[in-house]
N, C-alpha and C. Protein backbone atom coordinates (compact mmCIF):
# COMPACT_ATOMS: atom_id res chain seq x y z
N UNK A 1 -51.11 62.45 -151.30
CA UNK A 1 -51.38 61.95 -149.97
C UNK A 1 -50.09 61.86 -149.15
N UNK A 2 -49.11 61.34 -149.75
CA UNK A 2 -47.63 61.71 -148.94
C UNK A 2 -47.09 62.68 -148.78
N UNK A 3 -47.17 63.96 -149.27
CA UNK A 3 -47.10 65.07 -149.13
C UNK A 3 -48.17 65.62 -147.42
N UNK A 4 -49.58 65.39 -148.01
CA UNK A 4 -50.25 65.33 -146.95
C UNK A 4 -49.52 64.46 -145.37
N UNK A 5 -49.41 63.66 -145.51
CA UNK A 5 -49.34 63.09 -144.29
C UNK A 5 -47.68 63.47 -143.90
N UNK A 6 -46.56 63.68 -144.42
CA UNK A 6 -45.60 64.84 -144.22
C UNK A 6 -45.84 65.66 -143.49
N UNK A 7 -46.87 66.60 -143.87
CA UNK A 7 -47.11 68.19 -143.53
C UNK A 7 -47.88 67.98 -142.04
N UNK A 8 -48.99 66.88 -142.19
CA UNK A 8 -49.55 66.96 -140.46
C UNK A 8 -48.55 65.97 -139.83
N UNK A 9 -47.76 65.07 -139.86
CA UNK A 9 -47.00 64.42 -139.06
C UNK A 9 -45.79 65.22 -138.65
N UNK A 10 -45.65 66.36 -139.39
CA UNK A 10 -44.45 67.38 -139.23
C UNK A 10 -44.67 68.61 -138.02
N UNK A 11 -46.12 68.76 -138.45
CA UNK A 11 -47.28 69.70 -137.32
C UNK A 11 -47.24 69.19 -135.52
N UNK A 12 -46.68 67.86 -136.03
CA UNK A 12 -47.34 67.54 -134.72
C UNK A 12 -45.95 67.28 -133.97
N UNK A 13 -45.03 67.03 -135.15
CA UNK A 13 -43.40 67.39 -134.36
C UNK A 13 -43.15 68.75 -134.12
N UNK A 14 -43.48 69.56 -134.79
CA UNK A 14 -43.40 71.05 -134.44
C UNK A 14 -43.88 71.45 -133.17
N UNK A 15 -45.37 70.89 -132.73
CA UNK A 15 -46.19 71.06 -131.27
C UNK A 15 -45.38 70.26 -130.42
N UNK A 16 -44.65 69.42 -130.49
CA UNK A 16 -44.42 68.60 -129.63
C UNK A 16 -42.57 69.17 -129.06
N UNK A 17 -42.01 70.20 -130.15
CA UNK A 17 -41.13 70.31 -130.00
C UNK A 17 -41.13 71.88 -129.30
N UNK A 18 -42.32 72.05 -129.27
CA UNK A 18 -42.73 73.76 -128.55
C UNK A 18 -43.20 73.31 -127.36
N UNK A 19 -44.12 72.78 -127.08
CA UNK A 19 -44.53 72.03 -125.84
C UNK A 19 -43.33 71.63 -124.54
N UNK A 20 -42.12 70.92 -125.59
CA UNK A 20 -41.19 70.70 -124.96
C UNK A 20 -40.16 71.97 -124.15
N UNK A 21 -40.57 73.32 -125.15
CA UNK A 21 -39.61 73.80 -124.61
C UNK A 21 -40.66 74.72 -123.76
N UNK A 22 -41.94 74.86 -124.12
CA UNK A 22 -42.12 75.65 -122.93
C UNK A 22 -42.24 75.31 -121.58
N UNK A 23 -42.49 73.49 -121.49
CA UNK A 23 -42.13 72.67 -120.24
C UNK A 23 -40.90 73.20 -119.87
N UNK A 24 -39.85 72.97 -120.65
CA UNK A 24 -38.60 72.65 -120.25
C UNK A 24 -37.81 73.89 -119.53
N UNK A 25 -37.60 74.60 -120.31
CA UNK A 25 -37.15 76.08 -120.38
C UNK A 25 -38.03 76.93 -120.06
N UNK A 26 -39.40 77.00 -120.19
CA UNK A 26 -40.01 78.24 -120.23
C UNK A 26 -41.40 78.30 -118.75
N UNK A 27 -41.66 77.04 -117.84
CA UNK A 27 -42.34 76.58 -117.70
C UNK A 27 -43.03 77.70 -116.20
N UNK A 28 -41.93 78.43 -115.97
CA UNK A 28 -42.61 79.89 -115.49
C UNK A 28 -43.30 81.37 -115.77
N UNK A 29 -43.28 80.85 -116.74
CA UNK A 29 -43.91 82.42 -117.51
C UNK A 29 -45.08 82.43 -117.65
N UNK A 30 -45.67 84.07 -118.08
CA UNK A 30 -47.16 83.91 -118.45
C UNK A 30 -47.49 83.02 -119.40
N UNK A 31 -46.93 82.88 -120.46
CA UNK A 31 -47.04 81.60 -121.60
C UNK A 31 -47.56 80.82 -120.86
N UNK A 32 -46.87 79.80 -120.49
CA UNK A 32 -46.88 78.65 -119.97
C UNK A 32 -48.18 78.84 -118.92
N UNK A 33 -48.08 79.61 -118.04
CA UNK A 33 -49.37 79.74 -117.33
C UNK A 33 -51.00 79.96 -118.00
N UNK A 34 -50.66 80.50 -118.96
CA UNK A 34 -52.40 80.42 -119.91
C UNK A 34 -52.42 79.22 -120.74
N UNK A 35 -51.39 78.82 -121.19
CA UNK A 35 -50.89 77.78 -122.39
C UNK A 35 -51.79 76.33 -121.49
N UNK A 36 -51.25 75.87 -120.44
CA UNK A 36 -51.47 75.05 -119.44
C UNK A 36 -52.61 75.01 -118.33
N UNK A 37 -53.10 76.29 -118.33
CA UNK A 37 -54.05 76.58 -117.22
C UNK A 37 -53.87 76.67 -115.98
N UNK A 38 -52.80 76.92 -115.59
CA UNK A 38 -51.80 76.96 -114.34
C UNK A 38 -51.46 77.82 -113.88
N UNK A 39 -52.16 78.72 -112.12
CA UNK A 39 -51.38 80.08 -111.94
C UNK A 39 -50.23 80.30 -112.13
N UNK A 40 -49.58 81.07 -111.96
CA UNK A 40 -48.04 81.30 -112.31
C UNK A 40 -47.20 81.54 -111.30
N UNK A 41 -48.38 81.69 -109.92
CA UNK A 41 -47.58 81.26 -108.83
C UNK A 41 -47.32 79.84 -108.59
N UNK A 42 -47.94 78.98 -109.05
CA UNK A 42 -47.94 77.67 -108.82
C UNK A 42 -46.24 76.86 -109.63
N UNK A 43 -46.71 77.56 -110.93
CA UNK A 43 -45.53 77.34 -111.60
C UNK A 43 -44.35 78.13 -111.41
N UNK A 44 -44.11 79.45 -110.32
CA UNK A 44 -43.05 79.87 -109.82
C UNK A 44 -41.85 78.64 -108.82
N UNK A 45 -42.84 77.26 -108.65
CA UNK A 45 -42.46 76.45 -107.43
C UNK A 45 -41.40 75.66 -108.09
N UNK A 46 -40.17 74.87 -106.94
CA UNK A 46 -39.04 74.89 -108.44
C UNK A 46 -39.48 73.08 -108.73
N UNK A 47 -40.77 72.45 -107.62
CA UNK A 47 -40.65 71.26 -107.34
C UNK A 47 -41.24 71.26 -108.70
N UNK A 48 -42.33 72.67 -108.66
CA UNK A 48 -43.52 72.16 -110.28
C UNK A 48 -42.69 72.13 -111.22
N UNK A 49 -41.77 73.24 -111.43
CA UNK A 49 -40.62 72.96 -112.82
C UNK A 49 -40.14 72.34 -112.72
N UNK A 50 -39.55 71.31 -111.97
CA UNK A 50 -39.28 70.43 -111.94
C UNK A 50 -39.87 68.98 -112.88
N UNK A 51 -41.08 69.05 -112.14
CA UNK A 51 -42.09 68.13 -113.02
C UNK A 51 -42.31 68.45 -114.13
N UNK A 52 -42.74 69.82 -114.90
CA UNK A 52 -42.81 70.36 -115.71
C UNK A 52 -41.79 69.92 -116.40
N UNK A 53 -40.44 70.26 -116.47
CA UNK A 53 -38.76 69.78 -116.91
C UNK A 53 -39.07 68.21 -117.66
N UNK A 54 -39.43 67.39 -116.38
CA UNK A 54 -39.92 66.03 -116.67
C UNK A 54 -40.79 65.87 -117.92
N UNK A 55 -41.86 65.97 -117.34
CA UNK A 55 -42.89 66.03 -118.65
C UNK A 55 -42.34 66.58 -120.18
N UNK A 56 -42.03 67.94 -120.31
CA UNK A 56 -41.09 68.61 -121.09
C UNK A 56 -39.94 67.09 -122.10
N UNK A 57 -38.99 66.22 -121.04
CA UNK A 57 -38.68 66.01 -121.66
C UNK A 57 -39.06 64.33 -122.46
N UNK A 58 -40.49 64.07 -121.85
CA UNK A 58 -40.83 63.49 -122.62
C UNK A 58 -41.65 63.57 -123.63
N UNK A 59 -41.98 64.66 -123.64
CA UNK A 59 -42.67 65.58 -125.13
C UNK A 59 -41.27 65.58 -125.93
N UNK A 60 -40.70 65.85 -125.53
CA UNK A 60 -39.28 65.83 -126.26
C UNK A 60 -38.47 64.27 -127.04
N UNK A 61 -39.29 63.67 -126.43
CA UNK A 61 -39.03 62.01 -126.97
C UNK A 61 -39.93 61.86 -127.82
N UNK A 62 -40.89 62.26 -128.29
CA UNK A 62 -42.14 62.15 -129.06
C UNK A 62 -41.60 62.95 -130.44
N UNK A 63 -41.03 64.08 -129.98
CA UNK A 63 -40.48 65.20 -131.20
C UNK A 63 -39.55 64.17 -132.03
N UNK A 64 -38.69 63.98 -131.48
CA UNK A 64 -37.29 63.03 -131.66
C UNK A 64 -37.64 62.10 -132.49
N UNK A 65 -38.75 61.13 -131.89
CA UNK A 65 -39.07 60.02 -132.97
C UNK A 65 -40.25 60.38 -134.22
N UNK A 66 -40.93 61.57 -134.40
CA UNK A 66 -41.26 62.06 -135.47
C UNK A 66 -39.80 62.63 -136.47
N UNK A 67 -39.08 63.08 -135.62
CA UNK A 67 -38.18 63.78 -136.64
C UNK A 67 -37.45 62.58 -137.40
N UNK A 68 -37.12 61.45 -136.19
CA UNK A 68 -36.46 60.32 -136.63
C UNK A 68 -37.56 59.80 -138.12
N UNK A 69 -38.42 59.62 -137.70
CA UNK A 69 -39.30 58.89 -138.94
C UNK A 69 -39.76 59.89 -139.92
N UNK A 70 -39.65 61.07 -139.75
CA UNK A 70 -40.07 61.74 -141.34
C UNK A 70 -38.69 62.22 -141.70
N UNK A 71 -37.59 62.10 -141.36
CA UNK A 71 -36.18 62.70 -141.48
C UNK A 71 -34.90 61.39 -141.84
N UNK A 72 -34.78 60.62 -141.03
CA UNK A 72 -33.48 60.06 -140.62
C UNK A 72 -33.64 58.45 -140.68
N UNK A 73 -35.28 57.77 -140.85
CA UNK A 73 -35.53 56.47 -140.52
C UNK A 73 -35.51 56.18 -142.01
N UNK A 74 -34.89 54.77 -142.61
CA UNK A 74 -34.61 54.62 -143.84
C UNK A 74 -36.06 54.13 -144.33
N UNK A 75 -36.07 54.07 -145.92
CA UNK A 75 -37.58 54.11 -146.66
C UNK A 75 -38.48 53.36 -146.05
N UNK A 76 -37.83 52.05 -145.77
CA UNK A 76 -38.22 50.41 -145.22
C UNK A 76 -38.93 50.84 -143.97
N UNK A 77 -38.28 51.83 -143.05
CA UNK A 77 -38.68 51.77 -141.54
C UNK A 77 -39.56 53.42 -141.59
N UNK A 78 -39.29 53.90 -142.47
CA UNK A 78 -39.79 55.55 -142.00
C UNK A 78 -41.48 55.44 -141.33
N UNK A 79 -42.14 54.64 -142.20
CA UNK A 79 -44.01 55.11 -141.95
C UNK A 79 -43.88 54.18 -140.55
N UNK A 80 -43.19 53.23 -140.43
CA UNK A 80 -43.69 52.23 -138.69
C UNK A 80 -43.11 53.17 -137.86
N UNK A 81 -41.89 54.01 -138.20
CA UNK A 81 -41.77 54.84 -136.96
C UNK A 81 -42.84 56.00 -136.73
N UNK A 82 -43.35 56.11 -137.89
CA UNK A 82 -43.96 57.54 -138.02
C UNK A 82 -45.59 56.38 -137.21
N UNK A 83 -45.59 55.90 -137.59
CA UNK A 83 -47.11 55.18 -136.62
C UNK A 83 -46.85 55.01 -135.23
N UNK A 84 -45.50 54.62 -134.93
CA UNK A 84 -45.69 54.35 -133.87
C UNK A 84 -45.25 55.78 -132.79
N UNK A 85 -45.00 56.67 -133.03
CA UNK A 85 -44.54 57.42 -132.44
C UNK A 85 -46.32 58.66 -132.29
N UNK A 86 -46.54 58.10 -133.57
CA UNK A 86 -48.09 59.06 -133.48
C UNK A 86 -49.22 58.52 -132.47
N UNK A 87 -48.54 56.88 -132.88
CA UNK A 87 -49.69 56.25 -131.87
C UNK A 87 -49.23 56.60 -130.61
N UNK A 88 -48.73 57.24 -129.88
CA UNK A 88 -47.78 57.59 -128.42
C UNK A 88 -48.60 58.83 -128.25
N UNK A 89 -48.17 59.87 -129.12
CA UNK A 89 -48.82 61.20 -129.45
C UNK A 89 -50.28 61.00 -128.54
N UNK A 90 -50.75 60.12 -129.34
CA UNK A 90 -52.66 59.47 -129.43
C UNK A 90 -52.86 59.46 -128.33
N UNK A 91 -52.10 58.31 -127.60
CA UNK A 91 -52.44 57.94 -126.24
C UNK A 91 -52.24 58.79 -125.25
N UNK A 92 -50.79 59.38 -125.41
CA UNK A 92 -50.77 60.66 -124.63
C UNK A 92 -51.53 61.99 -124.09
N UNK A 93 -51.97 62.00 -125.26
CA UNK A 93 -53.22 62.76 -125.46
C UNK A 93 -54.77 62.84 -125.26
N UNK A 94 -55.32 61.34 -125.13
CA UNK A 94 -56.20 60.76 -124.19
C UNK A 94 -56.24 60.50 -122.78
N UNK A 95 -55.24 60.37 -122.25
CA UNK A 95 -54.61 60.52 -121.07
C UNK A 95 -54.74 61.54 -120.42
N UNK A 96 -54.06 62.51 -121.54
CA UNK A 96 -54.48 64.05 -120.54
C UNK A 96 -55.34 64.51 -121.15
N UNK A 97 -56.47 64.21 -121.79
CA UNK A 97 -57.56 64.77 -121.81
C UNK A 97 -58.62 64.10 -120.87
N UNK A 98 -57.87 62.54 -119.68
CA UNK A 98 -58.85 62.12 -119.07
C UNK A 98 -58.81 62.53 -117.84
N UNK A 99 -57.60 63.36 -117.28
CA UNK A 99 -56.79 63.55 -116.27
C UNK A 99 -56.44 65.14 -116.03
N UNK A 100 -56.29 65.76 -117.20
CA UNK A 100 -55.70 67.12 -116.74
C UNK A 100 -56.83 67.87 -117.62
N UNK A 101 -57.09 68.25 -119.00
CA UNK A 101 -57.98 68.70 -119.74
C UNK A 101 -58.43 68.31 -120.64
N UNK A 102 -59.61 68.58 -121.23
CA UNK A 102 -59.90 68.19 -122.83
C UNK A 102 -59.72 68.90 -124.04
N UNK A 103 -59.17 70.26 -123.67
CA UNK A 103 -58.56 70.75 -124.39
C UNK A 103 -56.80 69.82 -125.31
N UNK A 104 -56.85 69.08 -124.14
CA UNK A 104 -55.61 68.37 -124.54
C UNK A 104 -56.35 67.23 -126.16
N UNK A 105 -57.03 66.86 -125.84
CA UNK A 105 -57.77 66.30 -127.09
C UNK A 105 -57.57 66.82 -128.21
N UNK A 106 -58.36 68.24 -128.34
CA UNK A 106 -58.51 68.54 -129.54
C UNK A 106 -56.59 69.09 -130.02
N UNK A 107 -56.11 70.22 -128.99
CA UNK A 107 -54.92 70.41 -129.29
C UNK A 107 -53.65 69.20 -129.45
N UNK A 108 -53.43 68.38 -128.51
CA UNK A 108 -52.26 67.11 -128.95
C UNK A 108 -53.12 66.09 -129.82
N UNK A 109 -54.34 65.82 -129.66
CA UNK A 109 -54.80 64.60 -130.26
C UNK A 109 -55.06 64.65 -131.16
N UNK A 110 -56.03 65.32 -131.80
CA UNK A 110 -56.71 65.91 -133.06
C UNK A 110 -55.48 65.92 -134.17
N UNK A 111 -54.54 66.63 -133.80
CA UNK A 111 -53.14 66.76 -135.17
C UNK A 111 -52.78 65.56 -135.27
N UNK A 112 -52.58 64.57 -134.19
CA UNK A 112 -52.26 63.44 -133.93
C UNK A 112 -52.89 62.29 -134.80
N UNK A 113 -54.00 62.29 -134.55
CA UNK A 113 -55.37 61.21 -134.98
C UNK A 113 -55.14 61.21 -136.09
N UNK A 114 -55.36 62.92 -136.86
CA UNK A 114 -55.34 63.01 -138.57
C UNK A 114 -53.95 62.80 -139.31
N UNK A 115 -53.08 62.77 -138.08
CA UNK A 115 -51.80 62.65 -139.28
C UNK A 115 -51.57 60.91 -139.31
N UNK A 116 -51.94 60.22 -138.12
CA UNK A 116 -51.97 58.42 -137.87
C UNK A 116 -52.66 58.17 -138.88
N UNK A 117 -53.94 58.36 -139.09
CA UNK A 117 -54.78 58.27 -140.52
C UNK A 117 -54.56 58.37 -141.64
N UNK A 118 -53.66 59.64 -142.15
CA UNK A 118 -53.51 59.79 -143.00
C UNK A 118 -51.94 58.76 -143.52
N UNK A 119 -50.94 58.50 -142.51
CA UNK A 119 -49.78 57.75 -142.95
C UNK A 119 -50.37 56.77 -143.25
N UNK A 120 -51.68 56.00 -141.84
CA UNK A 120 -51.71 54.46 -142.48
C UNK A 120 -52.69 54.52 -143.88
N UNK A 121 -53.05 55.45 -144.67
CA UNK A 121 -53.85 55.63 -145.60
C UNK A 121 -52.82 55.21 -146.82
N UNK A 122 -52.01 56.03 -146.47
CA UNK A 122 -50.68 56.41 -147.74
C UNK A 122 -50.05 54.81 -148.20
């Protein structure tokens, strides 16, 4: 089961650390325009990359504190960071599945949900 909850809490730092860069760095391209659902003229605008940048780098705070808690947070603290940073994931992800898509559900939330489950299981 710790192995398990490793591998999806790692999944969801991996998404969160791609997410970040295609906000961040990438947030004009066709990628980003099918990825997001967003013409690509829209996202040619520098105000939207801009926001995009933004957003980007708080996907990027989410990565950080997964890596912190399955990597760098000592034995005592590793699973509360790893909850609480999933529980962020969670909410984040309800949010924009209430607001932008529901695709955001199954893609940020879903990895999210099962890996929160599975740490507080462990």
């Amino acid at each position: 089961m710790d192995i398990l909850a490793f591998i999806l809490t790692f999944i969801v730092m991996i998404e969160h650390i791609y997410i970040m860069i295609l906000e961040m760095f990438f947030a004009n391209t066709k990628l980003a325009s099918r990825t997001f659902g967003v013409e690509k003229e829209l996202l040619a605008n520098k105000k939207v990359q801009t926001l995009f940048a933004n957003q980007g780098l708080y996907n990027g705070f989410l990565a950080v504190g997964l890596v912190w808690g399955l990597f760098f947070a000592g034995a005592e603290m590793a699973e509360t960071v790893q909850i609480f940073f999933l529980s962020c994931v969670v909410v984040a992800a309800l949010f924009g599945g209430a607001t932008s898509s529901k695709g955001i559900l199954v893609k940020q939330g879903l990895p999210a949900v099962l890996a929160l489950v599975v740490v507080l299981l462990v």
